[in-house]
N, C-alpha and C. Protein backbone atom coordinates (compact mmCIF):
# COMPACT_ATOMS: atom_id res chain seq x y z
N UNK A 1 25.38 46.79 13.92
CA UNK A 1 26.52 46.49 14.76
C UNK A 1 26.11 45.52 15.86
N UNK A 2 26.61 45.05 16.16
CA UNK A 2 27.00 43.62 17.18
C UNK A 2 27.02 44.21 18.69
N UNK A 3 26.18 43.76 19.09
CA UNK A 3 25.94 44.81 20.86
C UNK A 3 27.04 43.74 21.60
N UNK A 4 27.77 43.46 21.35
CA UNK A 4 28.98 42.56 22.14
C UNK A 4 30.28 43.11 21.18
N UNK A 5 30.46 44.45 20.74
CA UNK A 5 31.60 44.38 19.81
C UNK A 5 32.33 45.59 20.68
N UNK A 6 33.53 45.51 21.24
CA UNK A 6 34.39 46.61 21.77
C UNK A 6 33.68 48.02 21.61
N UNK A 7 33.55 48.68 20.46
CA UNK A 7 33.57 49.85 20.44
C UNK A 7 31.49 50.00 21.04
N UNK A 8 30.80 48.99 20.27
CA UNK A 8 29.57 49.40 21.34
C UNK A 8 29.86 49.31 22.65
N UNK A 9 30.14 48.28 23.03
CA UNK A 9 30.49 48.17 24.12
C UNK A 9 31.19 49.17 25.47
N UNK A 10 32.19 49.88 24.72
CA UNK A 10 33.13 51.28 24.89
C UNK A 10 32.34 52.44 25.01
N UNK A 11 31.05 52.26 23.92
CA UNK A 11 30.50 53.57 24.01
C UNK A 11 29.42 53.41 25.36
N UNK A 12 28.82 52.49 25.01
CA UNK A 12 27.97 52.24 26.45
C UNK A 12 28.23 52.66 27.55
N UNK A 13 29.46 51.88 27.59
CA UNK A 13 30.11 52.55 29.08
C UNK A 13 30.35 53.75 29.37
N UNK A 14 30.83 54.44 28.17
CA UNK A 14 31.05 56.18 28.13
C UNK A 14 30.00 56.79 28.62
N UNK A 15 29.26 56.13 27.90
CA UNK A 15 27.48 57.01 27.96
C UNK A 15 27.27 56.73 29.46
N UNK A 16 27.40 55.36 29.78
CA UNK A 16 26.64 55.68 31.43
C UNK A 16 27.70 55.92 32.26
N UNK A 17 28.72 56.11 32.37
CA UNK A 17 29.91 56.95 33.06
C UNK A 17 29.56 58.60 33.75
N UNK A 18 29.29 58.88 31.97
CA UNK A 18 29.11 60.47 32.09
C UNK A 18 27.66 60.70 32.81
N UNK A 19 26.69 59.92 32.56
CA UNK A 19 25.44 60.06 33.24
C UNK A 19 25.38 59.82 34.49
N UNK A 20 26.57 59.08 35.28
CA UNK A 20 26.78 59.28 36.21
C UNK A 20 27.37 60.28 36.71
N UNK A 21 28.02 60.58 36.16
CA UNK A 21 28.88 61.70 36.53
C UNK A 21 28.04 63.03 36.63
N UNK A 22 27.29 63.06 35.98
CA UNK A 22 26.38 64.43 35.97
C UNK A 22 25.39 64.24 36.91
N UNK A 23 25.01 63.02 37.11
CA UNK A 23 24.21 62.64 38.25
C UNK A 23 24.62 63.21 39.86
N UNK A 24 25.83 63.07 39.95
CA UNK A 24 26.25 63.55 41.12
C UNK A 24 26.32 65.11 40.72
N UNK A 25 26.34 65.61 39.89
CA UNK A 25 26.45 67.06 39.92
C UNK A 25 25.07 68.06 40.18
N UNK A 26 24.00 67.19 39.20
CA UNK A 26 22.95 67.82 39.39
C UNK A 26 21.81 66.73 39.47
N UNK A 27 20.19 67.46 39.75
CA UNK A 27 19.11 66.86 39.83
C UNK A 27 18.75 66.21 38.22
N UNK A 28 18.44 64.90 38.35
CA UNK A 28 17.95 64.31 37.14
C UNK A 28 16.95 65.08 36.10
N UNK A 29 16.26 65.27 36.61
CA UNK A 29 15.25 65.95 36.13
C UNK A 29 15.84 67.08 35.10
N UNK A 30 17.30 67.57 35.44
CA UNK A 30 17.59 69.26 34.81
C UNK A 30 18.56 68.25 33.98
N UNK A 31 19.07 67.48 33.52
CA UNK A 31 19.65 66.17 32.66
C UNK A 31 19.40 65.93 31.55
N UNK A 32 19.83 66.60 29.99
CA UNK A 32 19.29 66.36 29.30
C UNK A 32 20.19 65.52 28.32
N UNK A 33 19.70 64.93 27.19
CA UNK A 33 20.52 63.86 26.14
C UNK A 33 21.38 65.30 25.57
N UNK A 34 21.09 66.26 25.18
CA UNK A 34 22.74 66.80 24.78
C UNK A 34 23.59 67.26 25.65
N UNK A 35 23.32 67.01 26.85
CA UNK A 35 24.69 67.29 28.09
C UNK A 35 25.31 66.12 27.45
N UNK A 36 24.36 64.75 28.01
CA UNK A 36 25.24 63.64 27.74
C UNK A 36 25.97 63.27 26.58
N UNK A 37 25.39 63.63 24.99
CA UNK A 37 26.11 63.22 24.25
C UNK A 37 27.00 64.29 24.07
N UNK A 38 27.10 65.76 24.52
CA UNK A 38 28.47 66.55 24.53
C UNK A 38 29.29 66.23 25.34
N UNK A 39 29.18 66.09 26.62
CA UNK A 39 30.15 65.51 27.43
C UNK A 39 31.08 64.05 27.29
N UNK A 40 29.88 63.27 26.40
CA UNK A 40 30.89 61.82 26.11
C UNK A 40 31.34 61.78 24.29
N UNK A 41 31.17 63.14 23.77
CA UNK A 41 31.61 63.25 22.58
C UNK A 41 31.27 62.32 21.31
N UNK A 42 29.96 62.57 21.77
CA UNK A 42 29.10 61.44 20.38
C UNK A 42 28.15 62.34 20.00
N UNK A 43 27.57 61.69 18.78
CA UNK A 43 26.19 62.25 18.60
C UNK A 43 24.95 61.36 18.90
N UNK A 44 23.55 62.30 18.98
CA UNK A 44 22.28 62.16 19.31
C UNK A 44 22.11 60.58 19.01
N UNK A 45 22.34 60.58 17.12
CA UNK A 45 22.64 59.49 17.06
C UNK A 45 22.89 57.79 17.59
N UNK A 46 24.12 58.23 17.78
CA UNK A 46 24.85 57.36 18.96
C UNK A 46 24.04 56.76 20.08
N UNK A 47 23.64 57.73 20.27
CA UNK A 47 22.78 57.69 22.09
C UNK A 47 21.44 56.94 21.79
N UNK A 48 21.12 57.28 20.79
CA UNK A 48 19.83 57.10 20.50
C UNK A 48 20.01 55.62 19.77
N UNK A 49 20.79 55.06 19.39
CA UNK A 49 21.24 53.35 19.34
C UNK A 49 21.29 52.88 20.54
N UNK A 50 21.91 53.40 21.67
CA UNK A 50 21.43 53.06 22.53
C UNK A 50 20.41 52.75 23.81
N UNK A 51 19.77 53.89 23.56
CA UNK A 51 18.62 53.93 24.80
C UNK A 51 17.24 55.52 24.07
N UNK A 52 16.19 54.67 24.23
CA UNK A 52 15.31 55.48 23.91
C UNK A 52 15.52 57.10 24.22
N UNK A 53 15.58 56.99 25.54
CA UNK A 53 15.77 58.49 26.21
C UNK A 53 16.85 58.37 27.45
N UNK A 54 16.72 59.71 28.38
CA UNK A 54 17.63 59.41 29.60
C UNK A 54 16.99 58.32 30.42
N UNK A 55 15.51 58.59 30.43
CA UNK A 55 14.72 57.36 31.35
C UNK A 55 15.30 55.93 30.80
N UNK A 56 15.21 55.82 29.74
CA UNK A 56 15.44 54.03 29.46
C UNK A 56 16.83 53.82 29.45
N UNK A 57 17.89 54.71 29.96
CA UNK A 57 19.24 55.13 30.26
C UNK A 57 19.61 54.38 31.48
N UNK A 58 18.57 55.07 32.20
CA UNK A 58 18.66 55.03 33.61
C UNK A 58 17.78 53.72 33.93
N UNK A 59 16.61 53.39 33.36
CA UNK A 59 16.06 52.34 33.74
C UNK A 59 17.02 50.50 33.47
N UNK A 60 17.87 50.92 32.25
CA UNK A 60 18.61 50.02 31.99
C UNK A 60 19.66 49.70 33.03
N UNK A 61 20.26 50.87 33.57
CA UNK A 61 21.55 50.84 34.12
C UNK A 61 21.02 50.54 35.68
N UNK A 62 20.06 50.75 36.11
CA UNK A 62 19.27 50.08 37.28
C UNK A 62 18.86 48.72 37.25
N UNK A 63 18.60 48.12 35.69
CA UNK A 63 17.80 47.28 35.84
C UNK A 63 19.53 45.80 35.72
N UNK A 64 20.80 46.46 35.36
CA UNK A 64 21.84 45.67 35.41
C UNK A 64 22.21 45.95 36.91
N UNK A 65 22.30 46.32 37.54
CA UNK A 65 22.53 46.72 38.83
C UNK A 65 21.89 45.64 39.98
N UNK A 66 20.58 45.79 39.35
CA UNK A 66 19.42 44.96 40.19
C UNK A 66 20.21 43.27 40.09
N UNK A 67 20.61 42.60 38.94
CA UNK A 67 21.13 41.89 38.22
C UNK A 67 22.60 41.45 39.43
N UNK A 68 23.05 42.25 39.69
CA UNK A 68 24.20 42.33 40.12
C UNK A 68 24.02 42.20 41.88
N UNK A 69 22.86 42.29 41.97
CA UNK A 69 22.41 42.45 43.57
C UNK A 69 22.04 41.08 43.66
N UNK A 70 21.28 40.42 42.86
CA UNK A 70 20.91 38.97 42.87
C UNK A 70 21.65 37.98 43.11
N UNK A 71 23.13 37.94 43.17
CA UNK A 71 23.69 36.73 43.81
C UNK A 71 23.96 37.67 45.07
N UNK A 72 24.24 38.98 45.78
CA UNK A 72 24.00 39.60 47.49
C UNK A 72 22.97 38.68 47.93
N UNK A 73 21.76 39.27 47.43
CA UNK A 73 20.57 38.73 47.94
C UNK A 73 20.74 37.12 47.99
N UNK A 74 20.91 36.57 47.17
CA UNK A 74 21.15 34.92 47.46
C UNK A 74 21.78 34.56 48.55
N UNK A 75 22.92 35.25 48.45
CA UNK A 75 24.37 35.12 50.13
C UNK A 75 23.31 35.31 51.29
N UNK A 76 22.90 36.31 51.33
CA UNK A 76 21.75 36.05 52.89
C UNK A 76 21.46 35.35 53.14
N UNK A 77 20.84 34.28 52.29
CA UNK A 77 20.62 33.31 52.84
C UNK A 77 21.62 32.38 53.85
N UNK A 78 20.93 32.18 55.27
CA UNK A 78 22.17 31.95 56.50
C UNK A 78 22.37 30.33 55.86
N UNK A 79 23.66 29.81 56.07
CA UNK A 79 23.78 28.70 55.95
C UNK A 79 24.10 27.88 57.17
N UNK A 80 23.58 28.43 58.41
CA UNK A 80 23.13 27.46 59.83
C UNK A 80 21.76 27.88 59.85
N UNK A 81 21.16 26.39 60.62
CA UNK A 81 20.06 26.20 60.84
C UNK A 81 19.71 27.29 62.30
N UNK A 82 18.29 27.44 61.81
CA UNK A 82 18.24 28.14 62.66
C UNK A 82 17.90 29.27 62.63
N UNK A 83 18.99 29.92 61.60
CA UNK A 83 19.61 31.72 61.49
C UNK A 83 19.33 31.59 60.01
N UNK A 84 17.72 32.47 60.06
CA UNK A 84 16.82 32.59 58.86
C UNK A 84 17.91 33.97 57.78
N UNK A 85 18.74 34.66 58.45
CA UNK A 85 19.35 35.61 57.38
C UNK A 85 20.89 35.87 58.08
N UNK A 86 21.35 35.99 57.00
CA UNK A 86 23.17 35.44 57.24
C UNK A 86 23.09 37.62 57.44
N UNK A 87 23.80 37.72 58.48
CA UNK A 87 23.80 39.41 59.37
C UNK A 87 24.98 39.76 58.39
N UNK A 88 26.39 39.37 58.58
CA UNK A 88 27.13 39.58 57.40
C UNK A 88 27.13 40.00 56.02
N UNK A 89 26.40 39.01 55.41
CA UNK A 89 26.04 38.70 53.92
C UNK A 89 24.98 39.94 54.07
N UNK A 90 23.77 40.65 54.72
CA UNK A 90 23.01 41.30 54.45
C UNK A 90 23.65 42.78 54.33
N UNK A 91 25.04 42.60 55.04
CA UNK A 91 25.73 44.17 55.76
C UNK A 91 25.96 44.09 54.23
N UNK A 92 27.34 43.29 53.58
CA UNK A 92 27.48 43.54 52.46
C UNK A 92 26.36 43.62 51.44
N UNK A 93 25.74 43.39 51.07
CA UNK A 93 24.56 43.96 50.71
C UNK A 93 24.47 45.01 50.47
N UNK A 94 23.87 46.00 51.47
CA UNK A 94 23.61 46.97 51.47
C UNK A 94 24.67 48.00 51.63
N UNK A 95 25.96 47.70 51.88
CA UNK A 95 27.43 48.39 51.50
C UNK A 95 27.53 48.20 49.36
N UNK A 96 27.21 47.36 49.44
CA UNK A 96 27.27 47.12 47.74
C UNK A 96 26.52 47.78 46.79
N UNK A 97 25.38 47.52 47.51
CA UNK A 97 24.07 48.85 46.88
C UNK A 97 24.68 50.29 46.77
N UNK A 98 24.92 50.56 49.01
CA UNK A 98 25.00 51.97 48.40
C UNK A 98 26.39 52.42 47.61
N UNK A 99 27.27 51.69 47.21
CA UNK A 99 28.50 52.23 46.68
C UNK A 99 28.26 52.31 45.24
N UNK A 100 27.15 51.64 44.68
CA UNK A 100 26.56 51.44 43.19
C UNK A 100 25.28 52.63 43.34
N UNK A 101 24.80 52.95 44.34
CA UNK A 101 23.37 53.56 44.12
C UNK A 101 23.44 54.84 44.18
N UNK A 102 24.51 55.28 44.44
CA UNK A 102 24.29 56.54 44.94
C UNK A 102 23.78 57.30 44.57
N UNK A 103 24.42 57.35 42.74
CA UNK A 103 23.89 58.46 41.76
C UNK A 103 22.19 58.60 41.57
N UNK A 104 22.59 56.82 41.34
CA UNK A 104 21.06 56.25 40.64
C UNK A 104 19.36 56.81 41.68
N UNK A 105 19.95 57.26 42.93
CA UNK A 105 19.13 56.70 43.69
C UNK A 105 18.24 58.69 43.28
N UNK A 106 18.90 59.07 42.91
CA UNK A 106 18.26 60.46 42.98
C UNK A 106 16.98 60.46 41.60
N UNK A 107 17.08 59.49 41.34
CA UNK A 107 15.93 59.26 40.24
C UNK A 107 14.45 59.17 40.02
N UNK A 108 13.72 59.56 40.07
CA UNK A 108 12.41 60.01 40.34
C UNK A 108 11.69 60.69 39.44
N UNK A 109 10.47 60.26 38.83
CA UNK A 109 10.16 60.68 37.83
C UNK A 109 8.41 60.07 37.80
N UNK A 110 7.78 60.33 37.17
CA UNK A 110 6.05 60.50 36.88
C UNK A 110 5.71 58.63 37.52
N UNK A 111 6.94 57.96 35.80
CA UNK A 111 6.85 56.88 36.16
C UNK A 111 7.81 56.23 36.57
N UNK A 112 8.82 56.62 37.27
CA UNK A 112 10.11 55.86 37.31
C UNK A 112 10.65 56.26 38.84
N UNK A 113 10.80 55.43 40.14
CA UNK A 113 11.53 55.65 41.32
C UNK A 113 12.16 54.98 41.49
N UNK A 114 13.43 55.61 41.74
CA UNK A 114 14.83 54.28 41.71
C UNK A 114 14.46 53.60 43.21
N UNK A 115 13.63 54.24 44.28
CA UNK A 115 13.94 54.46 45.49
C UNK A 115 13.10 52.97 45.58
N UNK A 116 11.70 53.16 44.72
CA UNK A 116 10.74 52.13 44.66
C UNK A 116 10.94 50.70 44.11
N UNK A 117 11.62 50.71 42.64
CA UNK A 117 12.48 50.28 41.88
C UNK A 117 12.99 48.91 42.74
N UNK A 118 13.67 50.11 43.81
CA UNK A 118 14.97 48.90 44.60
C UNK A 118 13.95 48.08 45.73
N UNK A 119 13.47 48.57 46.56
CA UNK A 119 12.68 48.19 47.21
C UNK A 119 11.33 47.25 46.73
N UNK A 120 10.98 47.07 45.58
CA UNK A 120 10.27 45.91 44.77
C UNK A 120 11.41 44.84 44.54
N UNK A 121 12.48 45.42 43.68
CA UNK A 121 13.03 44.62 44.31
C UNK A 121 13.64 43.53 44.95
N UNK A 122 14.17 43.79 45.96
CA UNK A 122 14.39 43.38 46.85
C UNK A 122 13.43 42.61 47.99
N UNK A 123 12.44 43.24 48.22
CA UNK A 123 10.81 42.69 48.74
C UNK A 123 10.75 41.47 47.77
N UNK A 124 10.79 41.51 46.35
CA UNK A 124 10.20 40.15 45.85
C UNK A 124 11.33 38.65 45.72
N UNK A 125 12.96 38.97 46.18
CA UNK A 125 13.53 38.58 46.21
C UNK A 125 13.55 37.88 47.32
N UNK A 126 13.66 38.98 48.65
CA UNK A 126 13.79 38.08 49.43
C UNK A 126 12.19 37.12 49.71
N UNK A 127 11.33 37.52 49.37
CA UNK A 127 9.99 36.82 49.43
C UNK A 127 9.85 35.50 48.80
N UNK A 128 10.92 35.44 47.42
CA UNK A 128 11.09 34.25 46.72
C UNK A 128 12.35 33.16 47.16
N UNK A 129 13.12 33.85 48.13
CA UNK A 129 13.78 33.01 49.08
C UNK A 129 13.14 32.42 50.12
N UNK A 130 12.12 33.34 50.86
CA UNK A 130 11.73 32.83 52.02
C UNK A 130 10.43 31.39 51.57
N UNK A 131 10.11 31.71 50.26
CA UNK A 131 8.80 30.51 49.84
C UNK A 131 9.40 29.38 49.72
N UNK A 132 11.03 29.66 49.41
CA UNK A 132 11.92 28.31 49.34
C UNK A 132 12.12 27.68 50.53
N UNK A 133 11.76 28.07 52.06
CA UNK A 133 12.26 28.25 53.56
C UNK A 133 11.43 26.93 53.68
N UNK A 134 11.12 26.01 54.28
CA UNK A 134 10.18 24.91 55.21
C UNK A 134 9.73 25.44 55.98
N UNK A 135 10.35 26.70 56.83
CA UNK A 135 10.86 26.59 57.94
C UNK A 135 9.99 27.89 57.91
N UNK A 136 9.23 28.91 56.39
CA UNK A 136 8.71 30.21 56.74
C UNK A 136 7.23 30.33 56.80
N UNK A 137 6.67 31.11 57.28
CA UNK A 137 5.19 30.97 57.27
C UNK A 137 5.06 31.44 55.98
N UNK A 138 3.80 30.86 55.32
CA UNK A 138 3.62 31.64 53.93
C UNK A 138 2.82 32.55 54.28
N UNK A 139 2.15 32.78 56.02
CA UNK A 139 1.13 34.11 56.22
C UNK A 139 1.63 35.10 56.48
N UNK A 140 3.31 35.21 56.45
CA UNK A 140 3.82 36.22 57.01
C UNK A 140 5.13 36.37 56.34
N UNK A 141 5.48 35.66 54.87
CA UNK A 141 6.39 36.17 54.09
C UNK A 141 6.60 37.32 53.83
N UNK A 142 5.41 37.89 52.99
CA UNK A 142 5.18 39.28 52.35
C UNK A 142 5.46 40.07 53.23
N UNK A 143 5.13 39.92 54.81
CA UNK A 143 5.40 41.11 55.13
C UNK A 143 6.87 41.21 55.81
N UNK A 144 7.39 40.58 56.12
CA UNK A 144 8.44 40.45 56.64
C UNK A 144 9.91 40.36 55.21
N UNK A 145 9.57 39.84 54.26
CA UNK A 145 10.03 40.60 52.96
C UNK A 145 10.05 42.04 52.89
N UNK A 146 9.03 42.35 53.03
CA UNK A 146 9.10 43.82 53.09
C UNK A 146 9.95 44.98 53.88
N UNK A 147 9.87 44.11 55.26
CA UNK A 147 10.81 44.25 56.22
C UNK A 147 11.96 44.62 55.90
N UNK A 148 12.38 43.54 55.58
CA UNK A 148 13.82 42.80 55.06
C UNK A 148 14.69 43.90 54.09
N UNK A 149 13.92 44.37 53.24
CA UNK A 149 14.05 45.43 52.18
C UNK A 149 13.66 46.65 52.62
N UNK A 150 13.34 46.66 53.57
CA UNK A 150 12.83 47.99 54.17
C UNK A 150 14.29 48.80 54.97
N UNK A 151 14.77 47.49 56.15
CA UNK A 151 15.94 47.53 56.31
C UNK A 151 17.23 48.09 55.47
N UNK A 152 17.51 46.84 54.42
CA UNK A 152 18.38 47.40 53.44
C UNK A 152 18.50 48.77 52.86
N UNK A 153 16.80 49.60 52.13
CA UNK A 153 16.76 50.34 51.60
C UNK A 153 17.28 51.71 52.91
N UNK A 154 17.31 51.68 54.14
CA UNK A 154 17.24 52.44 54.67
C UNK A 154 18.68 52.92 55.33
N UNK A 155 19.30 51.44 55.48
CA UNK A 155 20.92 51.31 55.90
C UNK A 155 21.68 51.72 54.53
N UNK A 156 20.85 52.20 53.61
CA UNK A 156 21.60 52.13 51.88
C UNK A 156 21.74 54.02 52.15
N UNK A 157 20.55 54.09 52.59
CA UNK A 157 20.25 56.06 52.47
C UNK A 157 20.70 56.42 53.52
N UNK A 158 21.36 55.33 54.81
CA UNK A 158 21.96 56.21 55.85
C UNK A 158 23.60 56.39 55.44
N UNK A 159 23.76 55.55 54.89
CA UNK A 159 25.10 55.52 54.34
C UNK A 159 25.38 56.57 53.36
N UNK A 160 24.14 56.38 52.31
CA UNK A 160 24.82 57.72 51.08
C UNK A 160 24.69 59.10 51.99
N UNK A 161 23.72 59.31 52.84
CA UNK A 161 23.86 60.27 53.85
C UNK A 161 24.85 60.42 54.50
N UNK A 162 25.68 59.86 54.81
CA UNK A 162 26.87 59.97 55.91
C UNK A 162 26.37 59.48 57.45
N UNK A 163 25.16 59.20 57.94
CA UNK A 163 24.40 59.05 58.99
C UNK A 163 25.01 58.17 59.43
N UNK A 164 25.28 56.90 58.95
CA UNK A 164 25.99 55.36 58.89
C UNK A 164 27.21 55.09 58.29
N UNK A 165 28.07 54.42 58.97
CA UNK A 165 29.42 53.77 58.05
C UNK A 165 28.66 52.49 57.83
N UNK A 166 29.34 51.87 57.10
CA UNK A 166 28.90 50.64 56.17
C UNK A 166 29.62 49.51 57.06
N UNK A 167 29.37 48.49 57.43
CA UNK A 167 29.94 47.43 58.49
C UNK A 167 29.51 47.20 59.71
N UNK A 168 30.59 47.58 60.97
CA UNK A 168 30.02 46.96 62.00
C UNK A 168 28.91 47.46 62.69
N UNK A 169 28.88 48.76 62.13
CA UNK A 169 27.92 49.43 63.05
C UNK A 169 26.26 49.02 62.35
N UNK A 170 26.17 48.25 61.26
CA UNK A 170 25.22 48.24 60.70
C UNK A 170 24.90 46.40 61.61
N UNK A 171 25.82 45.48 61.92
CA UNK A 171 25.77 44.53 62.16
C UNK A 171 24.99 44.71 64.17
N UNK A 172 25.39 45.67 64.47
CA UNK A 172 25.54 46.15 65.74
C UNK A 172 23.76 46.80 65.81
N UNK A 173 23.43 47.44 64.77
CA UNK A 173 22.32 48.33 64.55
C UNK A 173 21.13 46.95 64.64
N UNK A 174 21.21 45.43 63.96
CA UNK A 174 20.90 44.66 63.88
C UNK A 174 20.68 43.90 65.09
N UNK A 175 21.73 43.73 65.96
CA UNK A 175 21.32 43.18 67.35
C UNK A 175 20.88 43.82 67.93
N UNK A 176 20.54 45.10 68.39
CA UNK A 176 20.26 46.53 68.78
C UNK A 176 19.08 46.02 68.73
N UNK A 177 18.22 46.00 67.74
CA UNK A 177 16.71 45.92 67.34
C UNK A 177 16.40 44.10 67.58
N UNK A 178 16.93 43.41 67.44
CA UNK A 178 17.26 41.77 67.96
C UNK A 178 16.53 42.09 69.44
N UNK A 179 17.74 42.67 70.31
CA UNK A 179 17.22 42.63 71.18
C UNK A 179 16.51 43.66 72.07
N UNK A 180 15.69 44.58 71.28
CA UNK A 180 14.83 45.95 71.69
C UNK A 180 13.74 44.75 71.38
N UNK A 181 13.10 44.09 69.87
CA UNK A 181 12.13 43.39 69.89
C UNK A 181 11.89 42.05 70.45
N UNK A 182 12.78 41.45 71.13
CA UNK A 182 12.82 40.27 72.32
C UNK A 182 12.17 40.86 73.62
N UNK A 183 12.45 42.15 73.97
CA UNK A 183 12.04 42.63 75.10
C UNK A 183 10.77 43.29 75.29
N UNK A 184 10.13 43.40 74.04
CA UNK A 184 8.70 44.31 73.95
C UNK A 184 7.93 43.15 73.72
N UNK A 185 6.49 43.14 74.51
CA UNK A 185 5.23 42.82 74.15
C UNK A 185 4.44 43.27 73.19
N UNK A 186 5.26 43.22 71.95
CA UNK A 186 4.26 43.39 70.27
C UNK A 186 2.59 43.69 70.55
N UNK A 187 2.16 42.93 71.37
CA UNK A 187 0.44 42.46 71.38
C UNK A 187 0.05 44.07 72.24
N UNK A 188 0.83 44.56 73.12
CA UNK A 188 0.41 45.66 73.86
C UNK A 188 0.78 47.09 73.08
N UNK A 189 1.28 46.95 72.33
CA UNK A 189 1.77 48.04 71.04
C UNK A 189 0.02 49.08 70.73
């Protein structure tokens, strides 16, 4: 069968619907392939045309996600001089993540962390923006990439937490620290 034909296509979606759906109900780990193929009314079969196990389930449906974050991550980039990351474009961002991550993010496994996952990332993204910069040090990309994604990943888990609303207060949280680190002597730290 033709992985572009309606009914694969249909089932795919079924399949990672319900895996979401159970995702919010319970811990991944207690998740097994016949919840999922009873709940989306297929067989083993079926499932097993599609994805090795729940891991390559989940690694897939992260790894289209990631996919989907890649033109966010592009928008940061500020388009005035000057203003190395567009504050806006980063809020949405990380409003976009967490409304997609939520389920995903409970994922954790020997070899598999969604948490890590996102945060690689994102670190190598924005790191491959900033090598594009004139304007960035190449001695201090990596870490400030890291930063960058450090941020996101954290405004992503205050949100699925309830800790944070998604918007101004995240834009606000941003000048906050703007201007807490304008006012400190880094070197006396």
């Amino acid at each position: 069968m033709n992985d572009n034909d309606l009914r694969v296509v249909k089932t795919r979606e079924n399949i990672e619907a319900v895996f979401l759906d159970l995702l919010d109900k319970e811990d991944f780990s207690r998740i097994t392939v016949t919840q999922i193929v009873k709940a989306c009314r297929i067989s083993k079969g079926t499932f097993y045309y599609h994805y090795k196990d729940k891991f390559d389930l989940a690694e897939k449906m992260l790894r289209r996600q990631f996919a989907r974050y890649e033109e966010l991550v592009r928008a940061v980039e500020s388009r005035e001089e000057n203003v190395p990351v567009d504050i806006p474009a980063l809020t949405s961002l990380a409003e976009s993540i967490a409304e997609d991550y939520r389920s995903l993010s409970s994922i954790h496994t020997r070899d598999f962390d969604a948490k890590k996952e996102l945060m690689g990332f994102l670190q190598q993204r924005f790191l491959e923006h900033m090598q594009g910069d004139a304007d960035s040090s190449p001695k201090h990309s990596y870490q400030v990439s890291r930063m960058l994604a450090s941020i996101i990943v954290t405004e992503v888990e205050m949100i699925i937490a309830g800790e944070a609303e998604p918007g101004d207060q995240f834009i606000e949280s941003i000048g906050e620290l703007e201007r807490y680190l304008a006012k400190i002597d880094l070197r006396t730290i």
